[in-house]
Structures are given as C-alpha cells and as structure tokens.
PDB file of N, CA and C in Angstrom:
ATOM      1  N   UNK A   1       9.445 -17.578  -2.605  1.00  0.00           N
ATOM      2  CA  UNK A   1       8.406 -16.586  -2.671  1.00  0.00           C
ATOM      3  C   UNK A   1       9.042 -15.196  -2.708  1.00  0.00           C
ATOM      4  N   UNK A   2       8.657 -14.345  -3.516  1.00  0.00           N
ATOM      5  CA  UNK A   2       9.024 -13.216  -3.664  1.00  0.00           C
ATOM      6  C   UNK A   2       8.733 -12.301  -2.501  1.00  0.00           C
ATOM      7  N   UNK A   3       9.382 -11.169  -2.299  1.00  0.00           N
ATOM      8  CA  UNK A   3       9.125 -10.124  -1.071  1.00  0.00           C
ATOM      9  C   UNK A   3       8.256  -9.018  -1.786  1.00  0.00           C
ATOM     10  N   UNK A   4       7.026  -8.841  -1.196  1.00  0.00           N
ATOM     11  CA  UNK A   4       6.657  -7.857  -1.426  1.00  0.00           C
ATOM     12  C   UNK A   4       6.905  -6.435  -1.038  1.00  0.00           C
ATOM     13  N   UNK A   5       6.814  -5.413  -2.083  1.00  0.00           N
ATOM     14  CA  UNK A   5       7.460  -3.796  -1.654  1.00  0.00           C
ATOM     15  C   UNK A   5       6.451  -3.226  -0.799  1.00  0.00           C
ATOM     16  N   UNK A   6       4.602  -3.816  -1.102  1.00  0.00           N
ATOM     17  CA  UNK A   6       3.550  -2.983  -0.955  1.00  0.00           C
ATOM     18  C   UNK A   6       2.810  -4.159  -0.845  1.00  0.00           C
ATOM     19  N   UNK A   7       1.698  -3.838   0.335  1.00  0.00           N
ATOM     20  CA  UNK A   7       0.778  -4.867   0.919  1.00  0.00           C
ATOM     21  C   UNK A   7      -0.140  -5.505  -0.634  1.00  0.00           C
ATOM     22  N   UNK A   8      -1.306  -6.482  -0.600  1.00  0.00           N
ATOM     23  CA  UNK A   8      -1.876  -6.664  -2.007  1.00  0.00           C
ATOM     24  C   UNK A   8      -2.680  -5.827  -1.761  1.00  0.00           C
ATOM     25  N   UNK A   9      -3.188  -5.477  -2.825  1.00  0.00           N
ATOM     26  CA  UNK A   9      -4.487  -4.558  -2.941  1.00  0.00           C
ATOM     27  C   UNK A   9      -5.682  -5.198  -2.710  1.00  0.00           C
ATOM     28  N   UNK A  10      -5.892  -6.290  -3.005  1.00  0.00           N
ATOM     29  CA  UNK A  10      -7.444  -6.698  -3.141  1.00  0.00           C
ATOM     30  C   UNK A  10      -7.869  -7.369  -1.938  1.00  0.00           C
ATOM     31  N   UNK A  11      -7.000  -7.431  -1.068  1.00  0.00           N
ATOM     32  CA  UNK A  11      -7.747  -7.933   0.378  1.00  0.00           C
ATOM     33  C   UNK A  11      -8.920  -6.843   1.450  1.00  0.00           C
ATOM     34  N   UNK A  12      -8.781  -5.526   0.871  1.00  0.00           N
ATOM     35  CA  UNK A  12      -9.769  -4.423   1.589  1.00  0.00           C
ATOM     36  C   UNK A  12     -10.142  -3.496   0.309  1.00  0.00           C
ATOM     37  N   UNK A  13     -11.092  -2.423   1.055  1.00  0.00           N
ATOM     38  CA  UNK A  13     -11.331  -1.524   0.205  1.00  0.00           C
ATOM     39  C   UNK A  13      -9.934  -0.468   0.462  1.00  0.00           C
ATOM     40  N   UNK A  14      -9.706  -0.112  -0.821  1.00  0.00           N
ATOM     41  CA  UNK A  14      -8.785   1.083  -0.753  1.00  0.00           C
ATOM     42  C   UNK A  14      -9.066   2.371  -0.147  1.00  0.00           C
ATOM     43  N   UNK A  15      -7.754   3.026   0.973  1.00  0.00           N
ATOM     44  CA  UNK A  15      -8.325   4.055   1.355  1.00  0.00           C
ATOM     45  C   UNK A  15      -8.142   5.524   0.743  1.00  0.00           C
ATOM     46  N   UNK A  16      -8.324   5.105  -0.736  1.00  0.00           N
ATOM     47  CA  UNK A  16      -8.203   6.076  -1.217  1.00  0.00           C
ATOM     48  C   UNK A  16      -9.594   7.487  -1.478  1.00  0.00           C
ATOM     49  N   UNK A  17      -9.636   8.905  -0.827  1.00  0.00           N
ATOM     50  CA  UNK A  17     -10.996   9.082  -1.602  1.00  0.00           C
ATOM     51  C   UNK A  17     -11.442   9.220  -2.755  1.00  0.00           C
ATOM     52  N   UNK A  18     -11.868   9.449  -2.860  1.00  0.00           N
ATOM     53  CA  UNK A  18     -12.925   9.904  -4.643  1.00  0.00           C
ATOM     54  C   UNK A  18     -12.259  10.969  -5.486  1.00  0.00           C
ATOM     55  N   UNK A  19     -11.661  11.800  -4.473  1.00  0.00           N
ATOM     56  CA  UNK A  19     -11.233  13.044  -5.193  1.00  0.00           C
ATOM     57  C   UNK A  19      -9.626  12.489  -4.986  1.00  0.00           C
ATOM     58  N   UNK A  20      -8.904  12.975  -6.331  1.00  0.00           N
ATOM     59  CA  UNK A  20      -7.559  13.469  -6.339  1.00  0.00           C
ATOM     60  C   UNK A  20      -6.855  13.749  -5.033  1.00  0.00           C
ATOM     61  N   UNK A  21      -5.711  14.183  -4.345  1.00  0.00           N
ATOM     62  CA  UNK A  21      -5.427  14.654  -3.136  1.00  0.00           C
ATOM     63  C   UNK A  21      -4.304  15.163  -4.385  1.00  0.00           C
ATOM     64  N   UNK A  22      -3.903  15.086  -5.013  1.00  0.00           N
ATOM     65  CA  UNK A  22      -2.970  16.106  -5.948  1.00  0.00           C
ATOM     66  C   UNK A  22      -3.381  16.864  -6.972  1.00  0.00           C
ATOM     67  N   UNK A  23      -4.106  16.470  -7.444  1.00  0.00           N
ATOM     68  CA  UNK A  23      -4.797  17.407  -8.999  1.00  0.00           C
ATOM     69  C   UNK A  23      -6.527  18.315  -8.238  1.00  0.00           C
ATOM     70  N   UNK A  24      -6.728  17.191  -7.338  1.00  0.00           N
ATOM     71  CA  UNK A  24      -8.338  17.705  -7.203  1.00  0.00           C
ATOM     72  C   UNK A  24      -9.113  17.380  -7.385  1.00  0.00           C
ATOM     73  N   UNK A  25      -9.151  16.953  -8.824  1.00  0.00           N
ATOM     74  CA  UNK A  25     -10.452  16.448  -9.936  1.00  0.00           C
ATOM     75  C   UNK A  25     -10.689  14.745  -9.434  1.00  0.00           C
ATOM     76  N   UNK A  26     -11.957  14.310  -9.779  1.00  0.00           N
ATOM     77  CA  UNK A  26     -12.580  13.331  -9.509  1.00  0.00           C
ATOM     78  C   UNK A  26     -11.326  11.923  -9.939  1.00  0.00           C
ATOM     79  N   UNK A  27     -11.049  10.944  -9.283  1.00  0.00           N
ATOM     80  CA  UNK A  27     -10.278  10.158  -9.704  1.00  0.00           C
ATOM     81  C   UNK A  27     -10.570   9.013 -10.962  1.00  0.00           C
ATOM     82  N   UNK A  28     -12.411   9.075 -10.821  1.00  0.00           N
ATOM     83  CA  UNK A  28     -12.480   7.904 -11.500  1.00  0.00           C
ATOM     84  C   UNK A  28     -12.871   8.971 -13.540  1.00  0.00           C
ATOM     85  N   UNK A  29     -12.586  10.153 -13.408  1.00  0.00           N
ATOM     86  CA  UNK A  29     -12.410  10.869 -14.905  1.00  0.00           C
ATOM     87  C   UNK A  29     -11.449  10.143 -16.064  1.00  0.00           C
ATOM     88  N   UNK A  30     -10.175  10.761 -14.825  1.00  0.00           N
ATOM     89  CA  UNK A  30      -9.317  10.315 -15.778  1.00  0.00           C
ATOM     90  C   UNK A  30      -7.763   9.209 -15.369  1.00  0.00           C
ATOM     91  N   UNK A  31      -6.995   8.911 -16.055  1.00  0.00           N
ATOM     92  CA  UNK A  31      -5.852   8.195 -15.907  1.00  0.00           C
ATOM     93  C   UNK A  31      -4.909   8.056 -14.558  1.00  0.00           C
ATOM     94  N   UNK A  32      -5.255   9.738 -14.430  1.00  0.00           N
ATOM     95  CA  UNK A  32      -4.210  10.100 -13.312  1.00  0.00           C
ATOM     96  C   UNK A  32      -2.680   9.202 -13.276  1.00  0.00           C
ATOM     97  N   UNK A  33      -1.860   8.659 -14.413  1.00  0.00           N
ATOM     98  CA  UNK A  33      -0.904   8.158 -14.061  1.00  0.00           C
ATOM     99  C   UNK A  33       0.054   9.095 -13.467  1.00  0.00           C
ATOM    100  N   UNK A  34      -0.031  10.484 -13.971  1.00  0.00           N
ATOM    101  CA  UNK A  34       1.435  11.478 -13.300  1.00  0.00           C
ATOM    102  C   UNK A  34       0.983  11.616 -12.000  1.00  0.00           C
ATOM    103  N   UNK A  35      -0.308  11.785 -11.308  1.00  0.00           N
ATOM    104  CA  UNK A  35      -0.600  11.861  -9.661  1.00  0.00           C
ATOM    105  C   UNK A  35      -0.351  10.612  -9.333  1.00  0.00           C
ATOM    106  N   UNK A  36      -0.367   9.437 -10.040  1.00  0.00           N
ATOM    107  CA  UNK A  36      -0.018   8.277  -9.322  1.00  0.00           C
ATOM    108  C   UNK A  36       1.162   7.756  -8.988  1.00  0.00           C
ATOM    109  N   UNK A  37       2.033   8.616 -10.031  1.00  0.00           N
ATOM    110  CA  UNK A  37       3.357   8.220 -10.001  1.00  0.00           C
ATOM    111  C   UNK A  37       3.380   8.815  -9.023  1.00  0.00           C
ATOM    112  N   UNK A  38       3.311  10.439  -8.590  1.00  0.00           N
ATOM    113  CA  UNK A  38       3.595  11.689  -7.575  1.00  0.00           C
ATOM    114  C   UNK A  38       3.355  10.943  -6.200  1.00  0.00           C
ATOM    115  N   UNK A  39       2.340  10.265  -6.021  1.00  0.00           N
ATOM    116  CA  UNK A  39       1.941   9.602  -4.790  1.00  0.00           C
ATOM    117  C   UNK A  39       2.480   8.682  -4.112  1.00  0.00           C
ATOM    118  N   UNK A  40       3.278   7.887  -5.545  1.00  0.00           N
ATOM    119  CA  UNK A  40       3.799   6.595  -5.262  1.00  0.00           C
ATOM    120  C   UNK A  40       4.724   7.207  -4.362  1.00  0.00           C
ATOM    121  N   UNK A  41       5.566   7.947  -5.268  1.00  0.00           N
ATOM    122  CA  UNK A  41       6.527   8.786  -4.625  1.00  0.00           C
ATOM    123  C   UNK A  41       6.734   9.381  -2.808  1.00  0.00           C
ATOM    124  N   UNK A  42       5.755  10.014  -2.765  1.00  0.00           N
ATOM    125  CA  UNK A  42       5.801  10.246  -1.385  1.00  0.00           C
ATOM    126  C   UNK A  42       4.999   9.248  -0.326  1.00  0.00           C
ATOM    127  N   UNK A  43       4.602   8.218  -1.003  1.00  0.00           N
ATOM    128  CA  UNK A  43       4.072   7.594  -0.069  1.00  0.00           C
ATOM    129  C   UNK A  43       5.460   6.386   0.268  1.00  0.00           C
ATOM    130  N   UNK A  44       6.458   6.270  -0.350  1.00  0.00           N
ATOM    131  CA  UNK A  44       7.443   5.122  -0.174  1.00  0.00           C
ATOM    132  C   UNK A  44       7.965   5.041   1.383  1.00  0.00           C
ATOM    133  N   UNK A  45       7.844   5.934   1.903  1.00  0.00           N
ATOM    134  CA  UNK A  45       8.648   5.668   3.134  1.00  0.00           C
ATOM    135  C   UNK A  45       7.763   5.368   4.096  1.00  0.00           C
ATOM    136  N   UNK A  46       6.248   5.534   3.708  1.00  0.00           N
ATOM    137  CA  UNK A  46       5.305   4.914   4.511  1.00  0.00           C
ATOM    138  C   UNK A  46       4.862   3.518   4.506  1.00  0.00           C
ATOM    139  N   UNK A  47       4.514   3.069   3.087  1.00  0.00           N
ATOM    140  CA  UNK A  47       4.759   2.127   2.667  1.00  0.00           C
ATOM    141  C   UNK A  47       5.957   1.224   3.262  1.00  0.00           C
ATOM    142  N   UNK A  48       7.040   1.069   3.080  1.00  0.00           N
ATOM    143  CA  UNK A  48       8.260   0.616   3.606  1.00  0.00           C
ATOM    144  C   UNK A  48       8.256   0.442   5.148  1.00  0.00           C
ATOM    145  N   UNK A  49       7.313   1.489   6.025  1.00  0.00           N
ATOM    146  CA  UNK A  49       7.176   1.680   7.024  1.00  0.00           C
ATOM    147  C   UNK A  49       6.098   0.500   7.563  1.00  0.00           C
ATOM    148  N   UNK A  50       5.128   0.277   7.393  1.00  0.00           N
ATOM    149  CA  UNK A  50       3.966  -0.440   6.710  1.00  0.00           C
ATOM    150  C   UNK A  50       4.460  -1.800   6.903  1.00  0.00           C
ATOM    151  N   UNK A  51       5.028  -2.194   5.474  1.00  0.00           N
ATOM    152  CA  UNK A  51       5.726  -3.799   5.370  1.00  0.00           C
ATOM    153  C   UNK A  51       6.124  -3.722   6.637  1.00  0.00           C
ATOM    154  N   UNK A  52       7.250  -3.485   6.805  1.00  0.00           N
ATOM    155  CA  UNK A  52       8.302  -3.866   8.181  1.00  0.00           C
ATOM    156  C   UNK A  52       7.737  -3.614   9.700  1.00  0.00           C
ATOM    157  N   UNK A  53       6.191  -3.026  10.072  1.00  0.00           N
ATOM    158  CA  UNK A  53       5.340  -3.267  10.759  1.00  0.00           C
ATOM    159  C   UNK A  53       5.291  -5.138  10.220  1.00  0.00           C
ATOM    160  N   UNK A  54       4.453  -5.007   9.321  1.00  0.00           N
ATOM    161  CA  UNK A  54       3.876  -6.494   8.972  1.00  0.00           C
ATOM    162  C   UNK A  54       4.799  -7.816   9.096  1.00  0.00           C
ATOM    163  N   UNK A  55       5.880  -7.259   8.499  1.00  0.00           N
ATOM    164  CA  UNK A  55       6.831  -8.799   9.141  1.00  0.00           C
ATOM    165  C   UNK A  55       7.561  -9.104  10.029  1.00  0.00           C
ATOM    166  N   UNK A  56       7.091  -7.742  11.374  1.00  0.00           N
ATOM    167  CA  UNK A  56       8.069  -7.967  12.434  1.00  0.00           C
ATOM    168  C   UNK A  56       6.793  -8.546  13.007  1.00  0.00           C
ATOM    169  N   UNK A  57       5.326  -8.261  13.112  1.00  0.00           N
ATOM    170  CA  UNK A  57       4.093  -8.968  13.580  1.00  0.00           C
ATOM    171  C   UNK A  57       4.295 -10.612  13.301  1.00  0.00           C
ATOM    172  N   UNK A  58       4.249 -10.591  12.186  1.00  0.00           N
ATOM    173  CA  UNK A  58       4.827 -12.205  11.600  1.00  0.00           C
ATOM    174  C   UNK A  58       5.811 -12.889  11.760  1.00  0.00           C
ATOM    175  N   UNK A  59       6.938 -12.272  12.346  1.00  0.00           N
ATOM    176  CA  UNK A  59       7.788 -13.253  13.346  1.00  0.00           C
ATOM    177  C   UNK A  59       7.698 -12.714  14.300  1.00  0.00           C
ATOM    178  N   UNK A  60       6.792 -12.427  15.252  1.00  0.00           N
ATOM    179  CA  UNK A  60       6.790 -12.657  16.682  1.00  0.00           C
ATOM    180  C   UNK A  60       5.486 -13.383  16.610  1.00  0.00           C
ATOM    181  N   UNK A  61       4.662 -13.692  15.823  1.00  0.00           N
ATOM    182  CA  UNK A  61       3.704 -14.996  15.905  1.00  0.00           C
ATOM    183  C   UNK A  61       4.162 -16.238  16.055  1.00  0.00           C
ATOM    184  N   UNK A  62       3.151 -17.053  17.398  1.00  0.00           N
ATOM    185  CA  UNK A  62       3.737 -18.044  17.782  1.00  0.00           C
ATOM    186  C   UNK A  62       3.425 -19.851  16.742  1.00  0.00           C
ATOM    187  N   UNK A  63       4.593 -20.389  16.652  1.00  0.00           N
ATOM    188  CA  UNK A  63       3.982 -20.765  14.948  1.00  0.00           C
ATOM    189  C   UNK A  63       3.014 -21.935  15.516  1.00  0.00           C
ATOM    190  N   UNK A  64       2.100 -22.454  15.165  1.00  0.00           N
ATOM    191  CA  UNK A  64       0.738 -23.199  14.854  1.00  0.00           C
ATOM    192  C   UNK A  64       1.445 -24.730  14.666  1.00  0.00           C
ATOM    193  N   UNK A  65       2.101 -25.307  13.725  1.00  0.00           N
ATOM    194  CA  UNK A  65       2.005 -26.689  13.665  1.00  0.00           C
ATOM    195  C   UNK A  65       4.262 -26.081  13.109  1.00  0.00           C
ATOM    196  N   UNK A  66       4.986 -26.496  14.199  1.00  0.00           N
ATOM    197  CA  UNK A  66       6.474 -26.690  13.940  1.00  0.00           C
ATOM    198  C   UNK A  66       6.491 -28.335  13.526  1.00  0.00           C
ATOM    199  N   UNK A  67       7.585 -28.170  13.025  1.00  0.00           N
ATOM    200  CA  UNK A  67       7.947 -29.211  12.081  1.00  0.00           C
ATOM    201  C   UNK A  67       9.015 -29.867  12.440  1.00  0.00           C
TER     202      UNK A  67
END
C-alpha cells in the first residue's frame, strides 16, 4: 500500500471557505490553479504535520484481532 503525503479528501467536507484566502475572489469562478499551487505550498509543513499526528495515533492503537 502506498503512503499517503495528504489525508483523502472525500471522507469530510473540506475546510476550505468560499472565498479565495489568496486572490479573494469567489473560489467556485474560476480555476484558481496558481492559488492552489501557492497554498499547496505553504500548507506542506502542516500537512506533513497532520499525517505524522495520524500514524503515530495508529500505532499506539491497541490491535483488534493479532494474528
């Protein structure tokens, strides 16, 4: 199984708002790929921060059926 960089998307609503947080303008107008790239960007070390919350939770869970 592959490692994921970034949680999946489709298990919640995104907490993204409506508006831009870099350009301003409404998100669902236009493409926004250069704010998305910009975001990706500064959001990496949170992200990264994030995962490695999640799989230190997941091995200190106590496992259910050992083998």
């Amino acid at each position: 199984m592959a490692e994921r960089s970034r949680p999946a998307m489709a298990s919640h609503r995104l907490d993204l708002p409506s508006r831009c947080d870099i350009c301003g303008k409404a998100r669902s107008t236009r493409t926004h790929q250069r704010c998305s790239k910009a975001r990706q960007q500064r959001k990496t070390a949170e992200w990264a921060a994030f995962m490695a919350e999640q799989a230190a939770a997941k091995q200190n869970k106590p496992r259910r059926f050992a083998r």
